[in-house]
Protein backbone atom coordinates (compact mmCIF):
# COMPACT_ATOMS: atom_id res chain seq x y z
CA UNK A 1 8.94 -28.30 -19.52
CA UNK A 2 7.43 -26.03 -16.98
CA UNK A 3 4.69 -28.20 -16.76
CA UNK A 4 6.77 -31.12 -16.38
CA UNK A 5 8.80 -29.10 -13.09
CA UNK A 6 5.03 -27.91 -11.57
CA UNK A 7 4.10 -31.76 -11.51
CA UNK A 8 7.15 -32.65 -9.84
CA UNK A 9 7.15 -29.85 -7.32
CA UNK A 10 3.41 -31.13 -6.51
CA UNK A 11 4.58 -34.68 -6.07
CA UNK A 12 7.28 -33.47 -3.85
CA UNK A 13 5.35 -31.51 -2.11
CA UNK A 14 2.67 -34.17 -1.08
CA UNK A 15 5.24 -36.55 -0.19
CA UNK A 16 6.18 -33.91 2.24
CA UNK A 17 3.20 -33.93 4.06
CA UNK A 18 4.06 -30.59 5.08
CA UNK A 19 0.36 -29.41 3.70
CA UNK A 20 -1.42 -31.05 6.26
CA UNK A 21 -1.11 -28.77 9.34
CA UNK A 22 -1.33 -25.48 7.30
CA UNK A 23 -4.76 -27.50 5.88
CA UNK A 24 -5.84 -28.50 9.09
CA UNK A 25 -5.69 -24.73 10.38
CA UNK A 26 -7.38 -23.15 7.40
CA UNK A 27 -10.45 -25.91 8.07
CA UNK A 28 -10.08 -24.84 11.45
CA UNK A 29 -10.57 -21.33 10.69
CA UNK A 30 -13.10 -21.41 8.46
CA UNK A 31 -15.65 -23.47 10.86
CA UNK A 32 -15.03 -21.08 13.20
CA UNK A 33 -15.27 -17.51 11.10
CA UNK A 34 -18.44 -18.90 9.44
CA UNK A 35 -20.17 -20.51 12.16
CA UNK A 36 -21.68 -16.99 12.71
CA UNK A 37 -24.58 -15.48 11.16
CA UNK A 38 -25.50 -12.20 9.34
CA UNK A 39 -22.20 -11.54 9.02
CA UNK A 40 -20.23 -8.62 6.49
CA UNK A 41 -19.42 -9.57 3.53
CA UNK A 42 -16.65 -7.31 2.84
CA UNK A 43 -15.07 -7.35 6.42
CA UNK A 44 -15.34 -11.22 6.65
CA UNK A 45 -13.62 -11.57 3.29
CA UNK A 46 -11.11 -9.20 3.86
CA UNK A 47 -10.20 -10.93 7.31
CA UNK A 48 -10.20 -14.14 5.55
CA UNK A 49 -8.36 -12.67 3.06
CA UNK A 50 -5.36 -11.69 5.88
CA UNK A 51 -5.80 -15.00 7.35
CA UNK A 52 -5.06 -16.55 3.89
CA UNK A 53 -2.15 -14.16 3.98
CA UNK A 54 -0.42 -15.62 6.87
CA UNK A 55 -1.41 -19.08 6.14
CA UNK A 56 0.36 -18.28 2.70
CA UNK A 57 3.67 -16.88 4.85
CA UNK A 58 3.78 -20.30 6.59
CA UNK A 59 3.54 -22.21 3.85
CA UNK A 60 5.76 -20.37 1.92
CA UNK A 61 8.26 -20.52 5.09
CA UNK A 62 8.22 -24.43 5.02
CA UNK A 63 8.39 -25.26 1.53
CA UNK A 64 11.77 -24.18 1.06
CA UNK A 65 12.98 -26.00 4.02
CA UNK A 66 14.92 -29.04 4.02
CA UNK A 67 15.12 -28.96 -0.06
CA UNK A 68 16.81 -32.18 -1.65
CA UNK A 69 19.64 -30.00 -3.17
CA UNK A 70 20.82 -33.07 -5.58
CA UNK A 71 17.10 -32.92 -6.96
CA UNK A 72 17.32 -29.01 -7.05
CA UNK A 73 20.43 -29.42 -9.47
CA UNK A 74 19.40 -31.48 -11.92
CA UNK A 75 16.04 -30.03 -12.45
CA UNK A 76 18.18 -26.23 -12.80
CA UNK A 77 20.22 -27.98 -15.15
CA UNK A 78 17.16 -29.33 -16.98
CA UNK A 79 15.92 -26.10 -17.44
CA UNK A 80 19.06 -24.30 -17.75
CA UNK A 81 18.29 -21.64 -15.79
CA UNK A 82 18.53 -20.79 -11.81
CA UNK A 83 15.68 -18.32 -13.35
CA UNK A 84 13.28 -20.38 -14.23
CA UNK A 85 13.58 -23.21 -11.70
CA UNK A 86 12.51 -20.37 -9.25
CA UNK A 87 10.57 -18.57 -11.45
CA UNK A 88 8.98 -22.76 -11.92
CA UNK A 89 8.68 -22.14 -7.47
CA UNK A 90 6.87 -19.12 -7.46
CA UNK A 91 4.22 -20.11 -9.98
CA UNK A 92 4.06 -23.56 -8.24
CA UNK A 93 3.33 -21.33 -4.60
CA UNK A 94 0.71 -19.18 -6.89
CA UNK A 95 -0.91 -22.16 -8.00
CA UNK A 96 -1.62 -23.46 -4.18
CA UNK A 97 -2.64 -19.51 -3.38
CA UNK A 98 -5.44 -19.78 -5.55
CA UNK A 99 -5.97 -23.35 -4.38
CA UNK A 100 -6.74 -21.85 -1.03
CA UNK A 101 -8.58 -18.36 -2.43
CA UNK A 102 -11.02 -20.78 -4.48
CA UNK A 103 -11.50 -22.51 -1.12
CA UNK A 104 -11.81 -19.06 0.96
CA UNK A 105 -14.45 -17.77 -1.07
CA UNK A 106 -16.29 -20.37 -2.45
CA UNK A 107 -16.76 -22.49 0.75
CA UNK A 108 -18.45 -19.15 2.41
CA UNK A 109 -20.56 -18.43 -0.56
CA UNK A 110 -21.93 -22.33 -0.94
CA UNK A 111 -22.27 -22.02 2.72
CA UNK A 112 -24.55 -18.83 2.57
CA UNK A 113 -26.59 -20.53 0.02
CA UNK A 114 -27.98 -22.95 2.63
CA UNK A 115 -28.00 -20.70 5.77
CA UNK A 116 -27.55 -17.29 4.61
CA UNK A 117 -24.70 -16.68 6.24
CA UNK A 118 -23.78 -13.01 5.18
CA UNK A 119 -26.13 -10.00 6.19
CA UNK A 120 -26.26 -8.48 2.31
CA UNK A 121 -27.16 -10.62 -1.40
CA UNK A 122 -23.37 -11.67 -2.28
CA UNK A 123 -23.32 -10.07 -5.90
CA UNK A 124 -21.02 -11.25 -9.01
CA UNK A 125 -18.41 -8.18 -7.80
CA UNK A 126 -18.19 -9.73 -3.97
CA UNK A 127 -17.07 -13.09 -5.74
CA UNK A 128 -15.16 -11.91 -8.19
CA UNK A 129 -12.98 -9.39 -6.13
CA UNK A 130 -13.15 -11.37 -3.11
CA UNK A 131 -10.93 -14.09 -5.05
CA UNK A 132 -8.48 -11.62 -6.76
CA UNK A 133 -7.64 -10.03 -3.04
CA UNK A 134 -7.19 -13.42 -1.69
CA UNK A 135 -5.29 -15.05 -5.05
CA UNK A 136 -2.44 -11.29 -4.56
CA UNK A 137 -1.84 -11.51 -0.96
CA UNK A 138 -1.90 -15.46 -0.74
CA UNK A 139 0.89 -15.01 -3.47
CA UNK A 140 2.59 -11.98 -1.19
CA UNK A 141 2.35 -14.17 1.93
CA UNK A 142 4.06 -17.84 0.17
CA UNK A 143 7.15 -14.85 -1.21
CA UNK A 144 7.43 -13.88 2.09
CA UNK A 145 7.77 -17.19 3.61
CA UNK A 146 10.18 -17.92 0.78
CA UNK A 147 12.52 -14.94 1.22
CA UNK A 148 12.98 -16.41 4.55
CA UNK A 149 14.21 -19.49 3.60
CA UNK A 150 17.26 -21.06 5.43
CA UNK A 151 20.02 -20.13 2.33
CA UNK A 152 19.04 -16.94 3.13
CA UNK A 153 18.77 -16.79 7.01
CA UNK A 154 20.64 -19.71 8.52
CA UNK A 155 19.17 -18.28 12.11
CA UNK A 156 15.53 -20.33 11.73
CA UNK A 157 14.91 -18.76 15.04
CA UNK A 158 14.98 -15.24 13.59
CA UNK A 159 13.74 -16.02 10.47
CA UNK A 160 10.52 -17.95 12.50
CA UNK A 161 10.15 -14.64 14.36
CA UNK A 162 11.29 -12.09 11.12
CA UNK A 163 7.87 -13.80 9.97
CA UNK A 164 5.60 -13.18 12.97
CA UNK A 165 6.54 -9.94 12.84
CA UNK A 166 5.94 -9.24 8.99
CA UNK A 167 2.73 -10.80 9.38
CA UNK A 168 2.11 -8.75 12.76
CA UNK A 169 3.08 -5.90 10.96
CA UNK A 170 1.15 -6.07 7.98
CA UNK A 171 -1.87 -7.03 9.65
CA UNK A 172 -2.02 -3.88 11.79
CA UNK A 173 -0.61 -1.64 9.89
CA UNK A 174 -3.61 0.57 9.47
CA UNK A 175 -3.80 1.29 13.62
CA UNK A 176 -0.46 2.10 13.72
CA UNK A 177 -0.51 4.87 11.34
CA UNK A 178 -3.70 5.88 12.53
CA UNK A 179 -2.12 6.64 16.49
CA UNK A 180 1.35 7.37 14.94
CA UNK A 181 1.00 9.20 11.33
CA UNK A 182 4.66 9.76 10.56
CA UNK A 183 4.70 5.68 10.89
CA UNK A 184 3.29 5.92 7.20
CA UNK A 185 6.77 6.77 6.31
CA UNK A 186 8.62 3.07 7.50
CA UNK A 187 4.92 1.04 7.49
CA UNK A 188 4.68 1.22 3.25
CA UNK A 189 7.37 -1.55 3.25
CA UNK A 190 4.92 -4.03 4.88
CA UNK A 191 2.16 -5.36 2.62
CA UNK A 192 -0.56 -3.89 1.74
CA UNK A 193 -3.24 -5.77 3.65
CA UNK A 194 -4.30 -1.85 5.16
CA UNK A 195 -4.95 -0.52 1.63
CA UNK A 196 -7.48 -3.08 0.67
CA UNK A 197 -9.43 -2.77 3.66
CA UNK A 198 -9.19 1.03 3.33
CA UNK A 199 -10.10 0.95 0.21
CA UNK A 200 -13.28 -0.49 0.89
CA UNK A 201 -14.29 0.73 4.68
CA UNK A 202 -17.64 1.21 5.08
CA UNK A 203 -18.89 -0.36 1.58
CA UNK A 204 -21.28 -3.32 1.99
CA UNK A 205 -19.94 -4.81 -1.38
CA UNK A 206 -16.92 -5.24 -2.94
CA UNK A 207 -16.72 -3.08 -6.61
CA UNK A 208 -13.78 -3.23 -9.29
CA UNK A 209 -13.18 0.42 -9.13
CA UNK A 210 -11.72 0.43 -5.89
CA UNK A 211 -9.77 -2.52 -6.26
CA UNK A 212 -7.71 -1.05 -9.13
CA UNK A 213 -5.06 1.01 -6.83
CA UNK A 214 -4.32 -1.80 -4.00
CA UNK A 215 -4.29 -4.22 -6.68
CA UNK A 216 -1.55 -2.42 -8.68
CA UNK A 217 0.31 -1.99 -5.50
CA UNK A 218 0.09 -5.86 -5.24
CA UNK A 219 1.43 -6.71 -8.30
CA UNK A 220 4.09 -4.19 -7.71
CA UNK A 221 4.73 -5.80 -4.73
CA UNK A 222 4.74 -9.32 -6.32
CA UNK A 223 7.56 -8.21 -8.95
CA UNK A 224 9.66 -6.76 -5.85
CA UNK A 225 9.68 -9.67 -3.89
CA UNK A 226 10.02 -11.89 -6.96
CA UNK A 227 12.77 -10.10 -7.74
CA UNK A 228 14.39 -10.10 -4.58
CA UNK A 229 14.08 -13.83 -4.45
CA UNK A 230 15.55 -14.75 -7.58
CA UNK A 231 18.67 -12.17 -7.58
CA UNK A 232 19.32 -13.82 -4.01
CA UNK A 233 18.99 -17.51 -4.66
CA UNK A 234 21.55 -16.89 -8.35
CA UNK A 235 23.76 -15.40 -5.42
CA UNK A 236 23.55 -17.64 -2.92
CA UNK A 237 23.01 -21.03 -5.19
CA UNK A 238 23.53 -23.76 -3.45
């Protein structure tokens, strides 16, 4: 059944069409990030990474816009659950993060093949981690968006700016503490974008054991927003 509603959210969302600007901009992006040479590996991915991030946010934003609430009934009642059905939207968003993070790395690393692009060998860790920071925050970026939604903020103006400013936020997070330190205190709540890069400042490769504390405060941060989401949306149903 689930892969019966991940099919159907797919063909609804192509119909849509509402892929093709957010596609459009990551193309965009990527010409122009890469179009360097000798670049870093770990600051480029990590930017791209952020990028992906908002990109994610966006998408996220629009999907759950202008929803067919007659279609939205019968598949809840088909899987007789308000859980699932937006458990059934959150996988669906994970599956077009990775879409994106198999794009974000492997496009760069194809790329440096031919013109040896980045300044250091890319090793088997630099791929590897690369795609697990882009798959968590690509899937922290399309909750975001989703949170925002119009069932839960009618007010698409704030909502459009809430966004810009969680995205602001969690992109700069790490300057902000850095000039004000009791920030640290109110800053935690925006994602961790600042921890990955910290964790890995300075480092010409990416390694596992430093992913292993900003990736469990991803996940954590994946279950809390999930959360969120679903308790709201069995609140505010239709």
């Amino acid at each position: 059944m689930l892969i019966s509603v991940l099919k159907y959210n797919f063909k609804m969302y192509m119909k849509s069409h509402k892929y093709i600007m957010p596609f459009f901009i990551f193309i965009i992006y990527m010409v122009m990030a890469y179009s360097i040479r000798l670049l870093d590996i770990v600051g480029s991915m990590v930017s791209s990474a952020a990028f992906l991030f908002a990109l994610m946010t966006w998408i996220g934003f629009t999907y759950c816009s202008n929803i067919e609430l007659i279609a939205e009934e019968v598949l809840i009642l088909k899987l007789k659950s308000h859980t699932r059905y937006w458990v059934s939207k959150i996988i669906f968003m994970g599956v077009v993060g990775v879409f994106f993070s198999i794009l974000s790395v492997g496009l760069p690393i194809i790329y440096n093949l031919i013109c040896n692009v980045f300044k250091y060998p890319v090793t088997f860790s630099d791929i590897v981690v690369s795609f697990i920071i882009h798959m968590f925050l690509s899937i922290i970026g399309a909750l975001i968006g989703m949170l925002l939604q119009p069932r839960i903020i009618s007010n698409r103006k704030m909502a459009i700016l809430g966004a810009i400013f969680i995205v602001l936020m969690s992109i700069i997070k790490g300057p902000v503490i850095n000039e004000v330190p009791y920030s640290k205190y109110v800053m935690w709540i925006f994602p961790p974008i600042n921890e990955v890069s910290t964790a890995y400042l300075d480092l010409m490769h990416f390694n596992i054991a430093n992913l292993i504390m900003p990736l469990i405060i991803m996940i954590i941060y994946i279950f809390i927003e999930s959360f969120i989401l679903i308790k709201r949306m069995k609140k505010v149903l239709f």
